[in-house]
N, C-alpha and C. Protein backbone atom coordinates (compact mmCIF):
# COMPACT_ATOMS: atom_id res chain seq x y z
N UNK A 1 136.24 13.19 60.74
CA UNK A 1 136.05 14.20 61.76
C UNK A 1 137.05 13.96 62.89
N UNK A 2 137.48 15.26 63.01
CA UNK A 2 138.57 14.64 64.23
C UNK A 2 138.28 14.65 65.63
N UNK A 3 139.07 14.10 66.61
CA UNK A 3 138.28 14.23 67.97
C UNK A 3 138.69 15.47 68.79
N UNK A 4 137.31 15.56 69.64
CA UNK A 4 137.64 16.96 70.43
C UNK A 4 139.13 16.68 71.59
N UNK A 5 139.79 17.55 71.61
CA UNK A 5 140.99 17.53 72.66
C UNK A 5 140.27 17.93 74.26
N UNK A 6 140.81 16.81 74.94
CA UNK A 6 140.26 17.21 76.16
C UNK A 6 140.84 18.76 76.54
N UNK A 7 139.83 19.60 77.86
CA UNK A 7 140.41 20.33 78.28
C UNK A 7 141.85 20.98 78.60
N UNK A 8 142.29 19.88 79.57
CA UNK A 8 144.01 19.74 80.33
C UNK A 8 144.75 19.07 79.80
N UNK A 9 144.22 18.43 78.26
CA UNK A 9 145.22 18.15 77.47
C UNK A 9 145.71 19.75 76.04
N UNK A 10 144.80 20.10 76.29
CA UNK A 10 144.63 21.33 75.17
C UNK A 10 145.59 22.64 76.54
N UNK A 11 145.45 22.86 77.59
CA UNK A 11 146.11 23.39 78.55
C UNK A 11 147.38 23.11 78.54
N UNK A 12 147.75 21.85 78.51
CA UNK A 12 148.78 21.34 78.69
C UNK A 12 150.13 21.64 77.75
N UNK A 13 149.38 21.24 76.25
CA UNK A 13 149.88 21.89 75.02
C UNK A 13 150.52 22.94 74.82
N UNK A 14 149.44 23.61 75.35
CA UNK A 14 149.74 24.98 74.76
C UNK A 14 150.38 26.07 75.99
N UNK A 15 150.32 25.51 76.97
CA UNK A 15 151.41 25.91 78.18
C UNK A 15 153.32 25.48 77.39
N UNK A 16 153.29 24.31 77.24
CA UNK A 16 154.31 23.83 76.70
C UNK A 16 154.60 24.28 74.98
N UNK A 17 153.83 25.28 74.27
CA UNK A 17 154.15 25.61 73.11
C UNK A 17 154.83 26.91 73.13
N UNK A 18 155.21 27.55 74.18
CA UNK A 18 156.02 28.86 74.09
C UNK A 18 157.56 28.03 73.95
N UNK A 19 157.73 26.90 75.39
CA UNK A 19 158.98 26.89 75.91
C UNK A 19 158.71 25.69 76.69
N UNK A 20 159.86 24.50 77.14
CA UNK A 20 159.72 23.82 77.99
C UNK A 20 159.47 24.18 79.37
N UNK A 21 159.21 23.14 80.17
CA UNK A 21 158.67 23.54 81.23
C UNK A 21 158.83 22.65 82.45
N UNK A 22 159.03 22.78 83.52
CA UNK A 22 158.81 21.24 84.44
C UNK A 22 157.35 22.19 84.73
N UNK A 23 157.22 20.54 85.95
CA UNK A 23 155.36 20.30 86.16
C UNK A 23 154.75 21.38 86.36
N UNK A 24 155.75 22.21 87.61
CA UNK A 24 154.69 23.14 88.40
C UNK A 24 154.65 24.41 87.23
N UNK A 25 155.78 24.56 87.01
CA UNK A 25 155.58 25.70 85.71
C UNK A 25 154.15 25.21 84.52
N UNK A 26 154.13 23.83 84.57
CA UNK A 26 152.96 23.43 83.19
C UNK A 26 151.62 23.98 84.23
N UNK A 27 151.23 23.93 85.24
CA UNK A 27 150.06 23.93 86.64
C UNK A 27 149.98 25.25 86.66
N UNK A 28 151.16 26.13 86.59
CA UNK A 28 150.59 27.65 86.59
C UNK A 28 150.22 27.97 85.60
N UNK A 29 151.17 27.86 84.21
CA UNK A 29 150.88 28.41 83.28
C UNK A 29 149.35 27.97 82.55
N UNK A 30 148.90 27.05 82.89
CA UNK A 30 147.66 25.97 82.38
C UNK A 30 146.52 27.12 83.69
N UNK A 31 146.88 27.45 84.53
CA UNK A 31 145.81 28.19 85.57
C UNK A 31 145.70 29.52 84.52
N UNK A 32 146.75 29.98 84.66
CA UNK A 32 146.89 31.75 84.17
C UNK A 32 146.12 31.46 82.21
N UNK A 33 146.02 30.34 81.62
CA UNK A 33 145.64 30.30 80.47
C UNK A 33 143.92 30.22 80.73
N UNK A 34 143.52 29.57 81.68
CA UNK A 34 142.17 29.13 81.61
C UNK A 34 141.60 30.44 82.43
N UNK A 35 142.14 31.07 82.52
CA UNK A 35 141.77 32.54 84.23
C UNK A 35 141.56 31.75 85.08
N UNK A 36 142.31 30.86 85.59
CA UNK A 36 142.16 30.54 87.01
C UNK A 36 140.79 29.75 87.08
N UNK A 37 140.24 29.15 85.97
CA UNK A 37 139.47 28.51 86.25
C UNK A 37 139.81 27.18 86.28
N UNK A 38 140.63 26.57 85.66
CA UNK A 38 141.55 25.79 85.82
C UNK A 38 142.63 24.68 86.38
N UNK A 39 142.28 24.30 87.79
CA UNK A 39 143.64 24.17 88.50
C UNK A 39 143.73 22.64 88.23
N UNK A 40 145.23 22.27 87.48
CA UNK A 40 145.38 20.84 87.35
C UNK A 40 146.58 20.65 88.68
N UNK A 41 145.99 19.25 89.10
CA UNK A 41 146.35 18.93 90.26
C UNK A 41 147.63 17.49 89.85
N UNK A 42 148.56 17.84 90.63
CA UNK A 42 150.00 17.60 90.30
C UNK A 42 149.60 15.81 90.03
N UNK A 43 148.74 14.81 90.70
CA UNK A 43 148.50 13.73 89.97
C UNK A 43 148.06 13.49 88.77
N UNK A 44 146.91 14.68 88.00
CA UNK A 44 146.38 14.66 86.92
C UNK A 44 147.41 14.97 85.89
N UNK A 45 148.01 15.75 86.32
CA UNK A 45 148.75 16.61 85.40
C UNK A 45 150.16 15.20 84.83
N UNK A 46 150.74 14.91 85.77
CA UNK A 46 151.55 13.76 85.28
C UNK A 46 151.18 12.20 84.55
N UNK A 47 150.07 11.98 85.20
CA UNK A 47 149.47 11.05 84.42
C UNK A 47 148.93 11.36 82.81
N UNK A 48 148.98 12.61 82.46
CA UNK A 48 148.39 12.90 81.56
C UNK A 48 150.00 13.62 80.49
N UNK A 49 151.06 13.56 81.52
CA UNK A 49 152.19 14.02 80.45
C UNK A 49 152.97 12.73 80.18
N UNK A 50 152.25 11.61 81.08
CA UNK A 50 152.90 10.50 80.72
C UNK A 50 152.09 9.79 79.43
N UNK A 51 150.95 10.33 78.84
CA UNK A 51 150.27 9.21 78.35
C UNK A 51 150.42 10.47 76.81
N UNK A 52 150.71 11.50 76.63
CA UNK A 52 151.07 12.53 76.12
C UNK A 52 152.25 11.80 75.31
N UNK A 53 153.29 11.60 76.45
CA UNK A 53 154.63 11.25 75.95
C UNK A 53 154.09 9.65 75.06
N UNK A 54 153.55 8.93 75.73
CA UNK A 54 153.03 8.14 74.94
C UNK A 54 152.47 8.32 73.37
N UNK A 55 151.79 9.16 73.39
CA UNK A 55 150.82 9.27 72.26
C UNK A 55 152.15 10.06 71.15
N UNK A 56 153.26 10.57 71.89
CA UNK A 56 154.39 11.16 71.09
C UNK A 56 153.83 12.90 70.67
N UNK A 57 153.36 13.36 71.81
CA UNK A 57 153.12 14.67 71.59
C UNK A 57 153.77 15.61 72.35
N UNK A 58 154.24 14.75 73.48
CA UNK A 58 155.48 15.98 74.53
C UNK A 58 156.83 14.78 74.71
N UNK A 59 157.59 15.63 75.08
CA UNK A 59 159.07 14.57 74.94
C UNK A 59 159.45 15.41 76.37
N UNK A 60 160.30 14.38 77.28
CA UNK A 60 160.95 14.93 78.09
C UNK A 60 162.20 15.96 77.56
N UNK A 61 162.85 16.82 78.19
CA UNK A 61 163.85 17.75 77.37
C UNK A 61 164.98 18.11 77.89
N UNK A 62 165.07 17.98 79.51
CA UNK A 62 165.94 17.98 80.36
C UNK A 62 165.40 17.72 81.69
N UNK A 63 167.04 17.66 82.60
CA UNK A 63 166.50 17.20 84.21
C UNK A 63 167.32 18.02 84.65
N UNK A 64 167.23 18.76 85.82
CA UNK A 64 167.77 19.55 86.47
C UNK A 64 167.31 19.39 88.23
N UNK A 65 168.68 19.34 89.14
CA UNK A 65 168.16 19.72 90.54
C UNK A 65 168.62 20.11 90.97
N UNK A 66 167.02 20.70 91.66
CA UNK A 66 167.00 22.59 92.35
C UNK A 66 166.64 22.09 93.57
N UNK A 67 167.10 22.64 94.48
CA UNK A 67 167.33 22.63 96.25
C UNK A 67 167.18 20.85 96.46
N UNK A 68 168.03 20.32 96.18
CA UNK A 68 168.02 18.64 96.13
C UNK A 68 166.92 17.65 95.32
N UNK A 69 166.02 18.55 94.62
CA UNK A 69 164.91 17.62 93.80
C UNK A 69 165.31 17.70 92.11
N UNK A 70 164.63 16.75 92.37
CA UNK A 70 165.19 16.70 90.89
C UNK A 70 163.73 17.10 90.01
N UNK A 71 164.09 17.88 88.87
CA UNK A 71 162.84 19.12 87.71
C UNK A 71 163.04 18.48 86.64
N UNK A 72 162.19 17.89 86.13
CA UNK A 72 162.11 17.37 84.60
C UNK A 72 161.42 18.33 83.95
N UNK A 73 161.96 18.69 83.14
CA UNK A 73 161.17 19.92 81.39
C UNK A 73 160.82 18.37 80.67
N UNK A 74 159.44 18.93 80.12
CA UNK A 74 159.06 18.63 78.85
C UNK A 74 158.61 19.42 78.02
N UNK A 75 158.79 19.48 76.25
CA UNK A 75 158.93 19.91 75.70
C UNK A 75 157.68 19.41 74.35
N UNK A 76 157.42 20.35 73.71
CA UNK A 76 156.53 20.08 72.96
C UNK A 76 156.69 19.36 71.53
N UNK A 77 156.62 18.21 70.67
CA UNK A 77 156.77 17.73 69.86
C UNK A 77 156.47 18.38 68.61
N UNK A 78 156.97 18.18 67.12
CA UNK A 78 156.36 18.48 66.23
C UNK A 78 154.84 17.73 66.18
N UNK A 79 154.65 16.59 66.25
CA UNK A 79 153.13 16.12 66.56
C UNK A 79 152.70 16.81 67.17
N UNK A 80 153.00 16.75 68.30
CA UNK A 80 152.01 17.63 69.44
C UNK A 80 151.89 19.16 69.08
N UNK A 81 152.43 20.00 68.33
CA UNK A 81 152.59 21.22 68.11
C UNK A 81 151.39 20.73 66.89
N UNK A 82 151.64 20.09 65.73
CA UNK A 82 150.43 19.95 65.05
C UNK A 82 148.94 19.79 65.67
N UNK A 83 149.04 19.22 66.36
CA UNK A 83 147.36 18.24 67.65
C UNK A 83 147.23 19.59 67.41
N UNK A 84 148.31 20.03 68.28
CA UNK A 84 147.47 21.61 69.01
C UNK A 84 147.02 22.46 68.15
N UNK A 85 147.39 22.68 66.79
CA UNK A 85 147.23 23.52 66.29
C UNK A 85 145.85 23.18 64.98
N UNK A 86 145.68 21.43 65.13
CA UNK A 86 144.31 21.29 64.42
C UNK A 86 143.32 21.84 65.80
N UNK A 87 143.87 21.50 66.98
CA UNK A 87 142.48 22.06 67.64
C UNK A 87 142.38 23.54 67.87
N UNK A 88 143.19 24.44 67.55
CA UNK A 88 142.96 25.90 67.54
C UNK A 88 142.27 25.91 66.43
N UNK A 89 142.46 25.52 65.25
CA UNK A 89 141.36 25.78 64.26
C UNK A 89 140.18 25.09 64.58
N UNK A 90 139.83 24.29 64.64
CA UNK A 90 138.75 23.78 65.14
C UNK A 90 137.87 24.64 66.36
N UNK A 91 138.57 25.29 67.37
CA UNK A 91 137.92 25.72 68.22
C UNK A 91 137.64 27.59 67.47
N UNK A 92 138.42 28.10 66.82
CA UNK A 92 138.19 28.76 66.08
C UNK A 92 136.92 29.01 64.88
N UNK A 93 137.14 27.45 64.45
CA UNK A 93 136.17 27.41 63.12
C UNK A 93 134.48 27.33 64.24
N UNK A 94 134.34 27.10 65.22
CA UNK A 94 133.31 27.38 65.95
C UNK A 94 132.88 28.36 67.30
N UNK A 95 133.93 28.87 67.17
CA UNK A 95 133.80 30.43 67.62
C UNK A 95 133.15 31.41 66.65
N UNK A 96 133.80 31.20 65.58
CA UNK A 96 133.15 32.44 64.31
C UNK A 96 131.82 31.53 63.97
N UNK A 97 131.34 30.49 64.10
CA UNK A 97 130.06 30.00 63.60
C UNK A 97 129.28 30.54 64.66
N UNK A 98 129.93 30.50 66.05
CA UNK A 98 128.91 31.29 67.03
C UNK A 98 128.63 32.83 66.82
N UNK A 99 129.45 33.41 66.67
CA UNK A 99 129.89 34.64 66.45
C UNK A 99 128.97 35.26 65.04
N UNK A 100 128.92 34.55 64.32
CA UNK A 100 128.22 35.28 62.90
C UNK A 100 126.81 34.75 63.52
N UNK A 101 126.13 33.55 63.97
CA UNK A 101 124.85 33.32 64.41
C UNK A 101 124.45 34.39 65.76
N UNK A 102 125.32 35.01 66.47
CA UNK A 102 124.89 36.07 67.61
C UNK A 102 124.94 37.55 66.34
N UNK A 103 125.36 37.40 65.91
CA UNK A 103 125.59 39.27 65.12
C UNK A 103 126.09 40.01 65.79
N UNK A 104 126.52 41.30 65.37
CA UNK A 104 127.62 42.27 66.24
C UNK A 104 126.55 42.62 66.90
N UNK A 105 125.29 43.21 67.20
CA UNK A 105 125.02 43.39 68.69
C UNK A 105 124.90 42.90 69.32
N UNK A 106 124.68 41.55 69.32
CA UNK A 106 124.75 40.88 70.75
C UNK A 106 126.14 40.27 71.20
N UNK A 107 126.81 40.57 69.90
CA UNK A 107 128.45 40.37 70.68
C UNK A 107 129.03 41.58 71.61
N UNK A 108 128.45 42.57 71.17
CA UNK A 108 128.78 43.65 71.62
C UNK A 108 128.64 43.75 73.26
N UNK A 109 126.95 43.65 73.42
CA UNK A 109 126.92 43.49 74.94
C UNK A 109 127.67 42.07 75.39
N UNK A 110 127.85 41.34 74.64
CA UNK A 110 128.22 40.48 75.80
C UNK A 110 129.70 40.70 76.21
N UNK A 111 130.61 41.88 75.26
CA UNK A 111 132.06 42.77 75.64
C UNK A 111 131.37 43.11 77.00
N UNK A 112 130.56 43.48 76.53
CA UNK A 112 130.38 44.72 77.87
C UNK A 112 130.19 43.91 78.89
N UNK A 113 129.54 42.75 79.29
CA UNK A 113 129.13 41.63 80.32
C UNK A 113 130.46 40.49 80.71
N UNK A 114 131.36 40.65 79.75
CA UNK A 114 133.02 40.06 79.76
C UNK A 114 134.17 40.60 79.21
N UNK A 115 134.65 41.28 79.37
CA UNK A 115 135.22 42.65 79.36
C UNK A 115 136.72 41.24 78.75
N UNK A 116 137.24 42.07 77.32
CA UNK A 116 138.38 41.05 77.32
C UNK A 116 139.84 41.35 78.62
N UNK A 117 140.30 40.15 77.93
CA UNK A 117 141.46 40.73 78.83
C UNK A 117 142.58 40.76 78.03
């Protein structure tokens, strides 16, 4: 059985699976994925791309500096592109177990009570 992916590591991922990114770009795009429920805070967020890079799931990809600072991109690994993509099935394979145990009417209202986006 494999293990569940934390939250802001599953954010993190999959912010970084379109395109590299430096930090603050990974902090928005990780907000705008969760609706703003979300907000990783610029200590969490690095401690967690450092232990990432560790585990060999994000790689740094370039450095660039903008108005005298210096922007590190990291970039998403073939590992890490796999992680992410056992936990989309996984979070998938228990979405539809919820989903067939509610039945289409009560999925229905609950459209109507969370309107997609």
């Amino acid at each position: 059985m494999s293990r569940q992916m934390q939250e802001p590591t599953f954010l993190i991922l999959t912010a970084l699976a379109a395109r590299p990114q430096h930090g603050y770009g990974i902090m928005c795009d990780a907000e705008q994925i969760s609706d703003g429920r979300v907000r990783l805070r610029a200590g969490t967020l690095y401690a967690a791309l450092d232990r990432l890079q560790a585990d060999g799931l994000v790689a740094a990809d370039r450095e660039e500096v903008v108005d005298g600072r210096l922007r590190r991109y990291y970039r998403l690994t073939d590992d890490g592109a796999a992680a992410l993509a056992t936990e989309v099935e996984r979070l998938r394979r228990r979405a539809e177990a919820a989903a067939a145990r509610l039945g289409p009417a009560r999925l229905r209202g609950a459209q109507a009570t969370f309107p997609a986006v």
